[in-house]
Protein backbone atom coordinates (compact mmCIF):
# COMPACT_ATOMS: atom_id res chain seq x y z
CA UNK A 1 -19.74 -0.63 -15.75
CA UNK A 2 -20.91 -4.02 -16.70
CA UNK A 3 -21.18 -6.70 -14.03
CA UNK A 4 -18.77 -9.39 -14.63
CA UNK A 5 -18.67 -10.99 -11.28
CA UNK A 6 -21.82 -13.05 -9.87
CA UNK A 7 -21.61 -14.85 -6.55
CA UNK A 8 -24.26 -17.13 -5.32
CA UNK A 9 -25.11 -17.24 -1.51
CA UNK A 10 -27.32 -18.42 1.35
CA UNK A 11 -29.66 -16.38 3.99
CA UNK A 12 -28.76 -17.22 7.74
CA UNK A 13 -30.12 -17.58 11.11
CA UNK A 14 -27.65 -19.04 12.93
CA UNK A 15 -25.50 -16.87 13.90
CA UNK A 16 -22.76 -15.89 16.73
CA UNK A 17 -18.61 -16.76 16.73
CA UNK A 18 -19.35 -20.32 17.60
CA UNK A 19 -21.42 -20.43 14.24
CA UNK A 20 -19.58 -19.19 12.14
CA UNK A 21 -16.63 -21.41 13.04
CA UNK A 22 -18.72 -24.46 12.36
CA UNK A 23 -19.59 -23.12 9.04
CA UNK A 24 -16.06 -22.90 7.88
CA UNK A 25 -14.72 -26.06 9.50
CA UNK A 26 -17.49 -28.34 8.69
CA UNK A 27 -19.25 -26.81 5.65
CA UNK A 28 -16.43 -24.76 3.74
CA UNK A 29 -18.39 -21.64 3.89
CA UNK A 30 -17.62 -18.29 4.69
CA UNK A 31 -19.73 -15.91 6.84
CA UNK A 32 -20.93 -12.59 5.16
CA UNK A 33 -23.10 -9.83 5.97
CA UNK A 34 -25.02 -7.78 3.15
CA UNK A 35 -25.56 -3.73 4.97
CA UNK A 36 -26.62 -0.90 3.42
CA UNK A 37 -29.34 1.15 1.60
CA UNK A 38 -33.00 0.81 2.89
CA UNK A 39 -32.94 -2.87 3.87
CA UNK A 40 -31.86 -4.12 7.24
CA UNK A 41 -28.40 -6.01 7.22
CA UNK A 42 -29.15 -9.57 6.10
CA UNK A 43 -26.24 -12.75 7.61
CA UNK A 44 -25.27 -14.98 4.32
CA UNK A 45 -22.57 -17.63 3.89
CA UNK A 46 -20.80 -18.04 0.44
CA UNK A 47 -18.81 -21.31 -0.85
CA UNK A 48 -15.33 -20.55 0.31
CA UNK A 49 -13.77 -21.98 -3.05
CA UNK A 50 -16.50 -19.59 -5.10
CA UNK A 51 -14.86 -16.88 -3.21
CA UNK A 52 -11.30 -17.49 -3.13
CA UNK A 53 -11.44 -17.63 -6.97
CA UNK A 54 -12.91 -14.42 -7.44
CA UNK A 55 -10.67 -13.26 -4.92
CA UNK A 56 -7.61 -13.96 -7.41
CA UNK A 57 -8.80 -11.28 -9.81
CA UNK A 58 -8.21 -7.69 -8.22
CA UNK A 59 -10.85 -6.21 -9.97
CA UNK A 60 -13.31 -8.22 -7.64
CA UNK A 61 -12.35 -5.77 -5.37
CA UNK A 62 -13.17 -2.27 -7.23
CA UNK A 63 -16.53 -3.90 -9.41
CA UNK A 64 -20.02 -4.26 -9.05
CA UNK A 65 -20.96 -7.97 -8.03
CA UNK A 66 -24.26 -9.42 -8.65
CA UNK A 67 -24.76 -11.11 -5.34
CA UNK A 68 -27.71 -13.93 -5.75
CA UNK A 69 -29.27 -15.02 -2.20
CA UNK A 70 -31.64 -17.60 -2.35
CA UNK A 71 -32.11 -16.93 -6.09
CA UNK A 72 -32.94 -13.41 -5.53
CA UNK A 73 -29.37 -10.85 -6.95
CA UNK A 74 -28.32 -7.73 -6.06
CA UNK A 75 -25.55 -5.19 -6.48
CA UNK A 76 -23.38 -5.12 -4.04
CA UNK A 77 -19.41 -4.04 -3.47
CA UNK A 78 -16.93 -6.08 -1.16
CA UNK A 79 -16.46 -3.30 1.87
CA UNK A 80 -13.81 -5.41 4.06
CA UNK A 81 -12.80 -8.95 4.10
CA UNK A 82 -11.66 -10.80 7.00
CA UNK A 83 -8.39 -13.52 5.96
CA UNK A 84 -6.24 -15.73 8.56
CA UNK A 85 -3.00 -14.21 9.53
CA UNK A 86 -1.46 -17.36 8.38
CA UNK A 87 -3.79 -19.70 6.08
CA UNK A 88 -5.28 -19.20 2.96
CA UNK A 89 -8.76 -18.55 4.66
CA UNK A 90 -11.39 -15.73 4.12
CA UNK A 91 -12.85 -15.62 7.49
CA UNK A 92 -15.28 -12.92 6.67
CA UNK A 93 -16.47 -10.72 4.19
CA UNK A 94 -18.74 -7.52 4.11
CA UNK A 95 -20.72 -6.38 1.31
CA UNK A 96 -22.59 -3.22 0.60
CA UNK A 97 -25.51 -2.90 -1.17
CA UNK A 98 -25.57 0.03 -4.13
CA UNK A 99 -27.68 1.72 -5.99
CA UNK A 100 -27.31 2.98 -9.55
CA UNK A 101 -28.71 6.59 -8.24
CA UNK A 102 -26.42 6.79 -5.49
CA UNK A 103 -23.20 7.86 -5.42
CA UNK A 104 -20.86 5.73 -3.55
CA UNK A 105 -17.41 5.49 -1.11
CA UNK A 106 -14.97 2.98 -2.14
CA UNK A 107 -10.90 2.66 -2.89
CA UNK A 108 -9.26 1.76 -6.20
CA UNK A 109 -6.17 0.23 -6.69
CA UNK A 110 -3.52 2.74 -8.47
CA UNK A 111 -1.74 0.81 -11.39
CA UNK A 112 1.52 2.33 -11.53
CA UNK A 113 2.79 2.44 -15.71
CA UNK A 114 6.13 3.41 -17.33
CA UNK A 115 8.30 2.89 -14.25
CA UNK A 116 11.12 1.12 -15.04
CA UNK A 117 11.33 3.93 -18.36
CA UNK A 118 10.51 7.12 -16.46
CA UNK A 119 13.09 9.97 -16.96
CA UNK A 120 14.09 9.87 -12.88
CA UNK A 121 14.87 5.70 -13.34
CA UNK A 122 15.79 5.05 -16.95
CA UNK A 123 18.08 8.50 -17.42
CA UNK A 124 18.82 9.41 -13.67
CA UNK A 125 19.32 6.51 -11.92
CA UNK A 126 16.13 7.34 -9.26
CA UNK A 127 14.46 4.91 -7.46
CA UNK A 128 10.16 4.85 -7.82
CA UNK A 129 8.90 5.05 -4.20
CA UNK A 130 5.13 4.39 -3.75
CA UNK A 131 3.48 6.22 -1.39
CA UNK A 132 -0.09 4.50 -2.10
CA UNK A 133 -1.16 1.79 -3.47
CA UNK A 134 -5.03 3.16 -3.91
CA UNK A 135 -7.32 5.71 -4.03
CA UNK A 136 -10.12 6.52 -2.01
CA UNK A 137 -13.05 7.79 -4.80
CA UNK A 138 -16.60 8.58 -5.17
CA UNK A 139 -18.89 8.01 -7.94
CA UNK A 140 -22.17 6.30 -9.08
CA UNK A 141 -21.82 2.69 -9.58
CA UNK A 142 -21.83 3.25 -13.43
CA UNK A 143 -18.67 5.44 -13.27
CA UNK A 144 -16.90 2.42 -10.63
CA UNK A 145 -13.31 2.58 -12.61
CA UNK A 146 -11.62 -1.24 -11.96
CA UNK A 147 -8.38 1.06 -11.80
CA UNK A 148 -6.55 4.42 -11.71
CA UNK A 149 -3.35 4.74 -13.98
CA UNK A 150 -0.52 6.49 -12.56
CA UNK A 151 1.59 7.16 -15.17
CA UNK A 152 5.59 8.29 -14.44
CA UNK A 153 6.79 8.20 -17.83
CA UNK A 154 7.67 12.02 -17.66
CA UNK A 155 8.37 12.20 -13.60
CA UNK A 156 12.28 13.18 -12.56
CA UNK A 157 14.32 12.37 -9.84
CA UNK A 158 13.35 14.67 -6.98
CA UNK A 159 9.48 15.17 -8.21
CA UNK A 160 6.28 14.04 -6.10
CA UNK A 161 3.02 12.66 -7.74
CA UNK A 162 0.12 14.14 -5.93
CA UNK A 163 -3.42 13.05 -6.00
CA UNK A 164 -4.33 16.60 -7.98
CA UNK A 165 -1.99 15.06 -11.18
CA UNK A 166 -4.22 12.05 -11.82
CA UNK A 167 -6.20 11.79 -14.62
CA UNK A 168 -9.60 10.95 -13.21
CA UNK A 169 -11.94 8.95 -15.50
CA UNK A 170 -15.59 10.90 -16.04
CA UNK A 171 -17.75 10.78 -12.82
CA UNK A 172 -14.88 10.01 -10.38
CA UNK A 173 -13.90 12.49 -7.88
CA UNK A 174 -11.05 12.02 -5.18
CA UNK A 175 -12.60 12.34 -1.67
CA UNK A 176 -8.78 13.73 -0.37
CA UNK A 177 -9.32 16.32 -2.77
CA UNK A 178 -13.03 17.16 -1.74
CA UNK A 179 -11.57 18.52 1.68
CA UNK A 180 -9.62 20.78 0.17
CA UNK A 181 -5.90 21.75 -1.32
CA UNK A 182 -4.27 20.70 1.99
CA UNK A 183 -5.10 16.60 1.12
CA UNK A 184 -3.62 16.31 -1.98
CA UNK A 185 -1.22 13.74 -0.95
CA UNK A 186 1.63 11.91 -2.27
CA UNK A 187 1.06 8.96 -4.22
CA UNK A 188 4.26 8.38 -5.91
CA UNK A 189 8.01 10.01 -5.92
CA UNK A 190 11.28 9.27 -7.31
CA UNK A 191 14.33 9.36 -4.92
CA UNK A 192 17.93 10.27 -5.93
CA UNK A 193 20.04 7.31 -6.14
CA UNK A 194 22.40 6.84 -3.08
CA UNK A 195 25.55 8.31 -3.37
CA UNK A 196 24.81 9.71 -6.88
CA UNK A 197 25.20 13.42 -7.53
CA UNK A 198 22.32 13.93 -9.27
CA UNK A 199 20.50 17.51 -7.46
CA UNK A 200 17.13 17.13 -6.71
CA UNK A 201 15.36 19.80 -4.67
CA UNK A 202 13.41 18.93 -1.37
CA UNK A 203 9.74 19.21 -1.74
């Protein structure tokens, strides 16, 4: 996968709550930490305006960013991010280092196609129900899909998506599906509409 997203940030020392509130409120940054491989964790802040616009494009969130400290980049994925219950604010961010020979954790949003024209909606009447939103994957950083298509052009009324019906891309396993037959959860299903006789068997 090529890397499309480059963020620029800063090495710190000071550190602490009291800190990092002075580097939002006086500076506009955000607070970041960089974990992972064979380095020790390294404290960086990042424009909060750089961030907030990558932030708008979801596949920030499933993609390899070239994260430049002090002029020196590395890849890196965002782990977690920190936002204000009620502002526009990213109070914190995590990012973890990767390595194109290493196979890595992360989730993927599910993009959910042909719902509105799926058999259970368009000819039944059935109402999409989404059971999640993204998928927990591993793969080498090469293989890093931005998203997973669910596609429900062909599900009924009554039928359940599991993890196991996904088309994975090359390289991408589901780590549900690594423990065994008993994860393969639900991702999508199609209810019956109320008070419509349509039959649809319980699952």
């Amino acid at each position: 996968m090529s890397e499309d997203f480059v963020l620029n940030a800063a090495a710190r020392n000071d550190l602490g709550k009291g800190a990092s509130r002075r580097l939002r409120r006086e500076q506009g940054l955000v607070p970041a930490v960089i974990y992972g491989g064979e380095a020790d964790p390294v404290s960086v802040s990042i424009a909060h305006k750089d961030l907030l616009k990558q932030l708008e494009n979801e596949a920030f969130f499933s993609h390899i960013i070239n994260l430049v400290v002090d002029g020196k980049s590395q890849n890196v994925i965002l782990k977690d991010l920190q936002r204000h219950p009620a502002k526009p604010l990213v109070l914190h961010a995590d990012f973890l280092r990767v390595s194109k020979s290493t196979k890595l954790h992360t989730n993927v949003p599910l993009h959910f196609v042909n719902e509105a024209t799926s058999k259970g909606v368009k000819q039944q009447g059935g109402k999409v129900i989404h059971n999640l939103t993204q998928l927990e994957i591993l793969c080498l950083p090469a293989d890093l899909p931005e998203f997973i298509e669910v596609d429900l052009a062909e599900v009924e009324v009554g039928q359940i998506v599991h993890i196991s019906d996904l088309k994975l891309p090359k390289g991408v396993t589901s780590v549900a599906l690594s423990h065994g037959a008993d994860h393969d959860l639900a991702i999508a299903t199609i209810q019956k509409p109320k008070g419509g006789d349509t039959e649809g068997e319980e699952a």
